[in-house]
N, C-alpha and C. Protein backbone atom coordinates (compact mmCIF):
# COMPACT_ATOMS: atom_id res chain seq x y z
N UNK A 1 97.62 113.19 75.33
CA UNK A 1 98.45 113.85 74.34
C UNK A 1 99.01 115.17 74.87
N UNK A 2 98.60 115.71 75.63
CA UNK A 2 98.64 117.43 76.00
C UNK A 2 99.93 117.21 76.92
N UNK A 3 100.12 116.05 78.06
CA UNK A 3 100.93 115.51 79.19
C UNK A 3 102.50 115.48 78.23
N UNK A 4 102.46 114.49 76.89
CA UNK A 4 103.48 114.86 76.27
C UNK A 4 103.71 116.03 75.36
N UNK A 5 102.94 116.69 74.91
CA UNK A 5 103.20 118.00 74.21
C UNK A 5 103.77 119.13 74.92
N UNK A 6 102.98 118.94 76.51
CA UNK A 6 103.60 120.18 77.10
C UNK A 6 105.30 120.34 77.24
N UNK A 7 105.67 119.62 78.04
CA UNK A 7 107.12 119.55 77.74
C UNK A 7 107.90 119.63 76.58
N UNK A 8 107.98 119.57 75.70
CA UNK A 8 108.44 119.80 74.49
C UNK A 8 108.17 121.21 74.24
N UNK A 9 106.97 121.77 74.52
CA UNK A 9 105.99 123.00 74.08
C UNK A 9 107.36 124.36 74.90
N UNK A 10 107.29 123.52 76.07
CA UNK A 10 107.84 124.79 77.39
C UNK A 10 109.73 124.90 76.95
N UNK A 11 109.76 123.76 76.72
CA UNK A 11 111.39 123.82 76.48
C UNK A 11 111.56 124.65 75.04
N UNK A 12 110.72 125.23 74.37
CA UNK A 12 111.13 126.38 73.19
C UNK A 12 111.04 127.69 73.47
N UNK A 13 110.48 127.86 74.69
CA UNK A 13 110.30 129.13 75.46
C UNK A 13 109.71 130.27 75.04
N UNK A 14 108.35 129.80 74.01
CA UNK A 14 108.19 130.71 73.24
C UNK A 14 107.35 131.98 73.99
N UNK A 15 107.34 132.92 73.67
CA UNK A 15 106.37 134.11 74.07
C UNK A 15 105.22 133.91 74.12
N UNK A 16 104.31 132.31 74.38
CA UNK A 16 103.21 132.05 73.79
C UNK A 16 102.30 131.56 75.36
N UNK A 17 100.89 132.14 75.16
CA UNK A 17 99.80 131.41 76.34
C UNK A 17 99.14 130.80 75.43
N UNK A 18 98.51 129.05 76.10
CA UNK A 18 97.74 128.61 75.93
C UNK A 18 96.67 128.55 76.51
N UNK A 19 95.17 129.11 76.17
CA UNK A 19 94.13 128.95 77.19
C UNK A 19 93.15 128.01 76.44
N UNK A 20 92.90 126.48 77.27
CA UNK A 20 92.32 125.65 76.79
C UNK A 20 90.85 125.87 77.13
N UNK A 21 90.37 124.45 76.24
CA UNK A 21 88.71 125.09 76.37
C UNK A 21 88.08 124.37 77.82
N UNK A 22 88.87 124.10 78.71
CA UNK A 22 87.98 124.60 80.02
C UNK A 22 88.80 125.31 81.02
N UNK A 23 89.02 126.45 80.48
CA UNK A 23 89.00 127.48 80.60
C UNK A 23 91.09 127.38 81.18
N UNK A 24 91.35 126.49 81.56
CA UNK A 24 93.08 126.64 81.89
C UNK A 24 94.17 127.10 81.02
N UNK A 25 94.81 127.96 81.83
CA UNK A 25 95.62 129.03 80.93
C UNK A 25 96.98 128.44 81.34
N UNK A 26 97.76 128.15 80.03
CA UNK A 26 99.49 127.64 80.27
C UNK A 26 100.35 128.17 79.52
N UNK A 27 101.48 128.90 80.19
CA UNK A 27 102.68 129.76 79.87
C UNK A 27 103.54 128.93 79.25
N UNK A 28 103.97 129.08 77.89
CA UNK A 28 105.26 128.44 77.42
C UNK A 28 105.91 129.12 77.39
N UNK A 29 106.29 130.11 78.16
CA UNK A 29 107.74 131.09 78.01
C UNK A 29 107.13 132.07 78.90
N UNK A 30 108.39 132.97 78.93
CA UNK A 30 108.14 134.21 79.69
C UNK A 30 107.67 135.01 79.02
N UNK A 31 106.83 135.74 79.81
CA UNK A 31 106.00 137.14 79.36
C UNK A 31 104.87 136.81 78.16
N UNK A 32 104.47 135.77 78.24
CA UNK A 32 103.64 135.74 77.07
C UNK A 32 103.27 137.23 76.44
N UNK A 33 103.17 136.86 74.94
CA UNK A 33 102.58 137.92 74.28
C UNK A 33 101.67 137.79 73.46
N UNK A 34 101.55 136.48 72.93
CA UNK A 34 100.27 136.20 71.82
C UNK A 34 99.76 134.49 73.06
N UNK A 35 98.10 134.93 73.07
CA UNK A 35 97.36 133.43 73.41
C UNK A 35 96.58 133.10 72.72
N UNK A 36 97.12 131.97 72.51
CA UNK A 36 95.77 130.81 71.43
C UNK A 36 95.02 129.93 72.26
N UNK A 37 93.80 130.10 71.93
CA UNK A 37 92.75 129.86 72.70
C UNK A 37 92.30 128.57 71.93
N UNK A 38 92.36 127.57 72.26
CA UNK A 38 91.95 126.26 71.54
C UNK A 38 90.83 125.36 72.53
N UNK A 39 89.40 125.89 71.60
CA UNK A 39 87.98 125.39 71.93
C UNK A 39 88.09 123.81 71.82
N UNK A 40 88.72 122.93 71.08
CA UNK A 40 88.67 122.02 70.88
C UNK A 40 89.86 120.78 71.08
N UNK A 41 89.50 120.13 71.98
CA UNK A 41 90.73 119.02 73.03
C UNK A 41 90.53 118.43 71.75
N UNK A 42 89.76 118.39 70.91
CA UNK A 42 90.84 116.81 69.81
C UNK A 42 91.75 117.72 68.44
N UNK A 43 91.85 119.10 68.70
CA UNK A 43 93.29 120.01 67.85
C UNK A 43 94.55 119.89 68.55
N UNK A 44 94.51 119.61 69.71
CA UNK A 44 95.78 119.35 70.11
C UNK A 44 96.64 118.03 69.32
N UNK A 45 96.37 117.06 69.55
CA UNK A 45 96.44 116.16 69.08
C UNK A 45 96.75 116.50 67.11
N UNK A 46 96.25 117.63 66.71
CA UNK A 46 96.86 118.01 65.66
C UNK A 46 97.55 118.54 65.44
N UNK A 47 98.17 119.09 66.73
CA UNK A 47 98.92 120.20 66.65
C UNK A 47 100.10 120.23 67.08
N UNK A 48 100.40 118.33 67.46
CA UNK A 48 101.46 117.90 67.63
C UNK A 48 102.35 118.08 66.18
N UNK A 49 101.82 117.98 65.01
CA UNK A 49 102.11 118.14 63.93
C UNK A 49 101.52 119.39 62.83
N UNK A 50 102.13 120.64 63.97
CA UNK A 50 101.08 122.25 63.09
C UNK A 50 101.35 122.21 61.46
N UNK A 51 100.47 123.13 60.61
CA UNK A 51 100.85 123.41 59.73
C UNK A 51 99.88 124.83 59.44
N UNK A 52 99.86 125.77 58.71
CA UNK A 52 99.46 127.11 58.19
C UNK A 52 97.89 126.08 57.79
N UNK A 53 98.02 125.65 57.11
CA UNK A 53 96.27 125.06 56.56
C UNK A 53 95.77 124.72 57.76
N UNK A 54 96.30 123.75 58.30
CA UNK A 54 95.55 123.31 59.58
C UNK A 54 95.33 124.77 60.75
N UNK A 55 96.54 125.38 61.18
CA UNK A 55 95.82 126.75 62.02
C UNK A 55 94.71 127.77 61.21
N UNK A 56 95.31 127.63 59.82
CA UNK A 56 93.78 128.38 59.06
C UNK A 56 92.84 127.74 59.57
N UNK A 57 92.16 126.93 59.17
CA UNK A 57 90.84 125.97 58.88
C UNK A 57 90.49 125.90 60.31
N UNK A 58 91.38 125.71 61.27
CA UNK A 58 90.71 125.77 63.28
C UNK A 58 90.47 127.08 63.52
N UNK A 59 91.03 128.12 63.27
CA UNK A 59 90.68 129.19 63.41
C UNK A 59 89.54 129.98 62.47
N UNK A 60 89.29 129.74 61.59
CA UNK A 60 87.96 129.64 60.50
C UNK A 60 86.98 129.14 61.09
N UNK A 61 87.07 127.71 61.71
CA UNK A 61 86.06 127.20 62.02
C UNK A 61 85.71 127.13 63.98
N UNK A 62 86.76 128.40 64.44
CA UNK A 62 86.39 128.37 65.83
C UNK A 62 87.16 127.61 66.09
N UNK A 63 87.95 126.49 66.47
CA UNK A 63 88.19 125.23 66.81
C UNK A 63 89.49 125.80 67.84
């Protein structure tokens, strides 16, 4: 899932780092300024489809 998300992710160029949970850090844009740190490989897969409840509730619960 991550193989197709990334591409899509990089082509919005957002100001954003991703540092996954073993431990690899990926630039979607220049200069990152905010990184989300996602402990958990099966949120991606949710996050093909974000929403405000869902980043609440992963971030509440660590994830």
């Amino acid at each position: 899932m991550l193989a197709t998300l990334l591409p899509a992710l990089k082509e919005l160029a957002l100001p954003l780092k991703l540092r996954l949970w073993d431990g690899k850090e990926i630039d979607l844009g220049p200069s990152p300024s905010v990184t989300l740190v996602i402990r958990d490989s099966n949120l991606i897969t949710q996050l093909a489809h974000p929403s405000l409840d869902l980043l609440g509730a992963a971030y509440v619960e660590g994830r």
